[in-house]
N, C-alpha and C. Protein backbone atom coordinates (compact mmCIF):
# COMPACT_ATOMS: atom_id res chain seq x y z
N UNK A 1 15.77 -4.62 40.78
CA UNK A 1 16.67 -3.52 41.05
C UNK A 1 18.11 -3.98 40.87
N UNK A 2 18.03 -4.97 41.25
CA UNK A 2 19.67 -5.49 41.39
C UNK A 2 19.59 -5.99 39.71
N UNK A 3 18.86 -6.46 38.76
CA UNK A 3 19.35 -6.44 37.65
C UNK A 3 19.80 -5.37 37.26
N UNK A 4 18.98 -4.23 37.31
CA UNK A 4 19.34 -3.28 36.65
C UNK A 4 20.47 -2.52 36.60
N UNK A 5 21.04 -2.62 38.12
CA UNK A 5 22.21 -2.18 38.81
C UNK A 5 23.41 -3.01 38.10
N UNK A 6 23.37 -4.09 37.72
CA UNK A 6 23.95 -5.23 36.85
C UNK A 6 24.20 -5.24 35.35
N UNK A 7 22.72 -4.70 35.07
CA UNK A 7 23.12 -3.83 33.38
C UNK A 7 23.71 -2.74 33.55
N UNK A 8 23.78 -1.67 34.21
CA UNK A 8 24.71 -0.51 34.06
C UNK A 8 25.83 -0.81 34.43
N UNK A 9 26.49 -1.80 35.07
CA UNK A 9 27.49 -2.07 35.31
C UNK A 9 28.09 -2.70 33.91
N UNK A 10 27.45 -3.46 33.40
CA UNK A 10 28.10 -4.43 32.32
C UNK A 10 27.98 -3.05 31.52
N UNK A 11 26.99 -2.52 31.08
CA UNK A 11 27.32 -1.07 29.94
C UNK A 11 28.32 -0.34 29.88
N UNK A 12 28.48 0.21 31.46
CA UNK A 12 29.94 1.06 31.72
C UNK A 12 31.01 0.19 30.79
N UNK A 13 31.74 -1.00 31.26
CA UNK A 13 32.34 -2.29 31.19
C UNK A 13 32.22 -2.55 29.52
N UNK A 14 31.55 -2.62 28.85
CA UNK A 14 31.63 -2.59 27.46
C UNK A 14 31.76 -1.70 26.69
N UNK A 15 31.40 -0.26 27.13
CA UNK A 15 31.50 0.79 26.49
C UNK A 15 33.36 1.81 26.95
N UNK A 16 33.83 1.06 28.09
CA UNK A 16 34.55 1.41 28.19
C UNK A 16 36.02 0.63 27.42
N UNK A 17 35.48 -0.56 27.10
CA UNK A 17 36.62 -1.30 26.56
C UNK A 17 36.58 -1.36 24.40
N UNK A 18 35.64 -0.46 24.31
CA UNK A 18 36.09 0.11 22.99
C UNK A 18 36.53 1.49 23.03
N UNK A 19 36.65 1.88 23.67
CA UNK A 19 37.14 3.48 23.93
C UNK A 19 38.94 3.07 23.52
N UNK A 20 39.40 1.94 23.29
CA UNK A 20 40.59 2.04 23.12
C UNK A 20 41.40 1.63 21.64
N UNK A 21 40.20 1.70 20.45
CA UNK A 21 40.23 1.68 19.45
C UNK A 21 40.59 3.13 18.91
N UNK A 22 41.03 4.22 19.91
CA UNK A 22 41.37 5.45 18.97
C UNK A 22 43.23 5.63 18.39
N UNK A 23 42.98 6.08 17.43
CA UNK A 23 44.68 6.12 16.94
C UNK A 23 44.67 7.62 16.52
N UNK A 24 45.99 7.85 17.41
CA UNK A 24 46.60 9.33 17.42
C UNK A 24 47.22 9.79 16.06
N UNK A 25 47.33 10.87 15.22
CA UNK A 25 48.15 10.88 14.24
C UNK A 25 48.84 12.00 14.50
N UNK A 26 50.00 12.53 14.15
CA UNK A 26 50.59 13.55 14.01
C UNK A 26 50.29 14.32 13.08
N UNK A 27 50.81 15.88 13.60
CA UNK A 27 50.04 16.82 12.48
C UNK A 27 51.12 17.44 12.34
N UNK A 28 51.99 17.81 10.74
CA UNK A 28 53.28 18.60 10.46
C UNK A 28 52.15 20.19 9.74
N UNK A 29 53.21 20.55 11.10
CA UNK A 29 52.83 22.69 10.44
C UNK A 29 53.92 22.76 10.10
N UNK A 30 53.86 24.13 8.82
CA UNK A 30 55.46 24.52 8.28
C UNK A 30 54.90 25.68 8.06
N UNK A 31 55.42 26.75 8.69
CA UNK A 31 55.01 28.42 8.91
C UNK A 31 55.98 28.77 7.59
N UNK A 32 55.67 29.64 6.88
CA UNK A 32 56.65 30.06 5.68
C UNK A 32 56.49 31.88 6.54
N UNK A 33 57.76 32.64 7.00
CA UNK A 33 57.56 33.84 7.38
C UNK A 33 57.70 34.48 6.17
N UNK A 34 56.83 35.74 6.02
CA UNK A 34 56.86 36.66 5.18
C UNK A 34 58.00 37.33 4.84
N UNK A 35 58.33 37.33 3.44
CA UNK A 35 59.52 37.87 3.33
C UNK A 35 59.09 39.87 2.76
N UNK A 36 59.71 40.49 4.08
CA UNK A 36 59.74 41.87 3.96
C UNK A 36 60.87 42.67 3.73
N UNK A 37 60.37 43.21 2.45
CA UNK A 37 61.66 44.22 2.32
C UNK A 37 60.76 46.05 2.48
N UNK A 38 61.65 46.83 3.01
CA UNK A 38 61.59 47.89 3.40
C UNK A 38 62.45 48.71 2.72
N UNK A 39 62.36 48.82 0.73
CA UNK A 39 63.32 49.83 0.30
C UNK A 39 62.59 50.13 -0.40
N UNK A 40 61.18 50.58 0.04
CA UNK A 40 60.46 51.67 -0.37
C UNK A 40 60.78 52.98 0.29
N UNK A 41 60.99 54.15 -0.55
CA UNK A 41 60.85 55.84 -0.26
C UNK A 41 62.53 55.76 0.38
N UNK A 42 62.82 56.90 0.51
CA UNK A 42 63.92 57.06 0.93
C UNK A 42 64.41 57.32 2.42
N UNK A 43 63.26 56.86 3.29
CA UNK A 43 63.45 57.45 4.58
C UNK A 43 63.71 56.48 5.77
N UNK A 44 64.32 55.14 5.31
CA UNK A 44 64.77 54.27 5.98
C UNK A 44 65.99 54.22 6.31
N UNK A 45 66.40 53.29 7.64
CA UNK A 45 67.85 52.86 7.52
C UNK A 45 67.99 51.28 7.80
N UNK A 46 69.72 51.22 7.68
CA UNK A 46 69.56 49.82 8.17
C UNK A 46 70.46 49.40 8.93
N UNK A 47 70.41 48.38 9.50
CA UNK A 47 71.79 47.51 10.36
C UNK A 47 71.85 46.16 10.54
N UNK A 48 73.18 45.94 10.02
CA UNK A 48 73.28 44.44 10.50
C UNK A 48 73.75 44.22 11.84
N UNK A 49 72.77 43.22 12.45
CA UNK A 49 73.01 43.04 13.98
C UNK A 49 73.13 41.36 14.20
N UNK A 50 74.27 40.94 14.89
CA UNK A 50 74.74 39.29 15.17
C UNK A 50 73.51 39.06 16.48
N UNK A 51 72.54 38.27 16.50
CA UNK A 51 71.56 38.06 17.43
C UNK A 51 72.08 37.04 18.41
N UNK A 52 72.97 36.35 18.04
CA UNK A 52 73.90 35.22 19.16
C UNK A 52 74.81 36.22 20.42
N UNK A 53 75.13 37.11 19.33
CA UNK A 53 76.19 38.28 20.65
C UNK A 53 75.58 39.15 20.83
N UNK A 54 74.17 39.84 20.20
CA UNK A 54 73.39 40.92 20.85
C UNK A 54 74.34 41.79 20.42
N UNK A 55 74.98 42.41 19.02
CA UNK A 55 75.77 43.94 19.07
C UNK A 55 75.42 43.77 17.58
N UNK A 56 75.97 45.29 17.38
CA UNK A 56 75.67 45.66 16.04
C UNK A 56 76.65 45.09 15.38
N UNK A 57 76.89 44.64 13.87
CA UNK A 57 77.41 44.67 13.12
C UNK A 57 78.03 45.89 12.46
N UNK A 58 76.80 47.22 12.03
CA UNK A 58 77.59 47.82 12.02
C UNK A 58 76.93 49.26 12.19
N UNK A 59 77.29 50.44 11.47
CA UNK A 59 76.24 51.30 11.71
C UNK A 59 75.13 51.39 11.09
N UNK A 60 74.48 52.44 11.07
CA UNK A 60 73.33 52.52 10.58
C UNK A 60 73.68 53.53 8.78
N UNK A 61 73.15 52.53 8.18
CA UNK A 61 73.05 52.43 6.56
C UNK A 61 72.06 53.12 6.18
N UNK A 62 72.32 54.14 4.89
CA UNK A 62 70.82 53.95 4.05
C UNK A 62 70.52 52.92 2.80
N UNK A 63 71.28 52.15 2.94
CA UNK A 63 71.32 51.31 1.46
C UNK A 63 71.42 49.69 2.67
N UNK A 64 70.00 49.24 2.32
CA UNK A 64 69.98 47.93 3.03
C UNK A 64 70.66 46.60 2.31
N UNK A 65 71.22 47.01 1.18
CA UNK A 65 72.16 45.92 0.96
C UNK A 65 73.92 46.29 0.98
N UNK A 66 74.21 47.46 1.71
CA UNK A 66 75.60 47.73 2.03
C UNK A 66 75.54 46.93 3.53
N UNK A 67 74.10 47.13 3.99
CA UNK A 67 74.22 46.18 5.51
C UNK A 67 74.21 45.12 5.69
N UNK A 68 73.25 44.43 4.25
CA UNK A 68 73.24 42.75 4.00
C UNK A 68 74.77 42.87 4.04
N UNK A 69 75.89 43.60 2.80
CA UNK A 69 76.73 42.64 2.73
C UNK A 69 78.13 42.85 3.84
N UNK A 70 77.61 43.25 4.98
CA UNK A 70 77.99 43.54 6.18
C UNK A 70 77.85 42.54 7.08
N UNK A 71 76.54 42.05 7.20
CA UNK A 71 76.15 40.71 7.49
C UNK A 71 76.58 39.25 6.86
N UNK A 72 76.51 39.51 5.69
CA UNK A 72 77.56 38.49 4.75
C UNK A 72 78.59 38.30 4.92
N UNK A 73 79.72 39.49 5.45
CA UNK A 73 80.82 39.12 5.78
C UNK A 73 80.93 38.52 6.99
N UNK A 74 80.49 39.26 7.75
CA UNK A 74 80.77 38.00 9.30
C UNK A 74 80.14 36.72 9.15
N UNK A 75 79.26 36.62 8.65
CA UNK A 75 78.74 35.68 8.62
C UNK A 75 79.83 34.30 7.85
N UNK A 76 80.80 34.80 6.99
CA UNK A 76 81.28 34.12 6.32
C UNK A 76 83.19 33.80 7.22
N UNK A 77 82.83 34.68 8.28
CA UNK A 77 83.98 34.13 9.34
C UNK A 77 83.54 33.89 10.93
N UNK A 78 81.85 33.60 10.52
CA UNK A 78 81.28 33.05 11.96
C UNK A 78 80.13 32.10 11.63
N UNK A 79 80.20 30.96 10.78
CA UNK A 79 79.20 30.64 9.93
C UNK A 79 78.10 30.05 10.75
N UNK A 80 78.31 30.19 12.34
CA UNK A 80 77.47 29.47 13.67
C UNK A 80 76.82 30.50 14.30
N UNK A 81 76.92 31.69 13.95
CA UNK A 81 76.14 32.92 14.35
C UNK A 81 74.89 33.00 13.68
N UNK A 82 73.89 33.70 13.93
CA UNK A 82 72.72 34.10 13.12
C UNK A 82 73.00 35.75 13.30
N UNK A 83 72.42 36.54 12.31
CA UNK A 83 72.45 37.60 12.09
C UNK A 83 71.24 37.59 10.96
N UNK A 84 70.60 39.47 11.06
CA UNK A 84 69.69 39.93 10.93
C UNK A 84 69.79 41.69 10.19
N UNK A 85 69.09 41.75 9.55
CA UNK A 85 68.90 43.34 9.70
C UNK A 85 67.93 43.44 10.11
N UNK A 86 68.53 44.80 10.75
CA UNK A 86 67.10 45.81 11.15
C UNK A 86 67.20 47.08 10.56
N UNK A 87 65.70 46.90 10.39
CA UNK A 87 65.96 48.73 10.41
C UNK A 87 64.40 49.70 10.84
N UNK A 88 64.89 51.09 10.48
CA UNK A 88 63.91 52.05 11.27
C UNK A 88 63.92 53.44 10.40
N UNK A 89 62.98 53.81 10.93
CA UNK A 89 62.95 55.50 9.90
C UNK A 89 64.04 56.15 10.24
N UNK A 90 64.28 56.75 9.72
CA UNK A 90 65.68 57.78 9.47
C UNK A 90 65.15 58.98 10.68
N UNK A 91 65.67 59.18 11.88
CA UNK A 91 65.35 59.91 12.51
C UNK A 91 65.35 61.60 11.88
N UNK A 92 64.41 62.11 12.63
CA UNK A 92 63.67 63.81 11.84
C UNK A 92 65.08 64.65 12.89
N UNK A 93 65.31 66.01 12.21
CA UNK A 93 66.42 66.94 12.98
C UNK A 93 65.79 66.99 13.88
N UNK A 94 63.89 67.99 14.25
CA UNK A 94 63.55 68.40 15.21
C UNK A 94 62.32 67.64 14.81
N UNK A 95 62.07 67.47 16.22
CA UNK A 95 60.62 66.80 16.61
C UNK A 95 59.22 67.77 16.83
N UNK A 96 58.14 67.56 16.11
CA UNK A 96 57.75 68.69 16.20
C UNK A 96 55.79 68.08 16.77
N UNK A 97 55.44 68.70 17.58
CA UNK A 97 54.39 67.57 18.20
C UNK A 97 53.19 68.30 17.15
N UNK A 98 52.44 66.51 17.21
CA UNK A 98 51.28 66.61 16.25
C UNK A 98 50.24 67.49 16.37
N UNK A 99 49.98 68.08 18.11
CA UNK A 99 48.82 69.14 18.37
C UNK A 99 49.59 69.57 19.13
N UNK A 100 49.99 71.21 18.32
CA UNK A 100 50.62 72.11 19.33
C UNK A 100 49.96 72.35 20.36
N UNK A 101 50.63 72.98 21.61
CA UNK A 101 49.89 73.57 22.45
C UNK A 101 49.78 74.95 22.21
N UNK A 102 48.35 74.97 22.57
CA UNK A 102 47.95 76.91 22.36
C UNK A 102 47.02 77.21 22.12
């Protein structure tokens, strides 16, 4: 009994002292984001907005490169800012719900 108790001891004891033959490697990800443009149909708008100060750049555009070059300009007297467009559907006069009531 007591051998045996003696081999599992030495097993633990040998099996634990190659456990330290593992080598870590590093793994490089490089996300490429999709580049989206939105100047399909005519029912968009746009804005350039500074994301460091949270405000608009400027108003709301229908021509998303009068807003790029809206963004271009500050950008070219704040070259430590990031800025962005956004944009959104061209809001409707009246809203009109999808299942009337009646």
């Amino acid at each position: 009994m007591k051998n045996l108790l003696i081999a599992g001891i030495l097993m633990c004891a040998v099996s634990c002292s190659t456990s330290t033959d593992i080598e870590y490697h590093g793994v490089r990800t490089q996300v490429h984001p999709p580049d989206v443009n939105h100047d399909t149909g005519g029912d968009l708008q746009y804005m350039a907005y500074c994301l460091d100060e949270e405000r608009a750049l400027s108003d709301w555009c229908n021509s998303r490169s009068e807003a790029q070059s809206k963004a271009g300009e500050y950008q070219s007297e704040h070259p430590d800012r990031k800025t962005t467009i956004l944009w959104r559907q061209k809001p409707g006069g009246r809203l009109i719900p999808r299942h009337p009531r009646g």
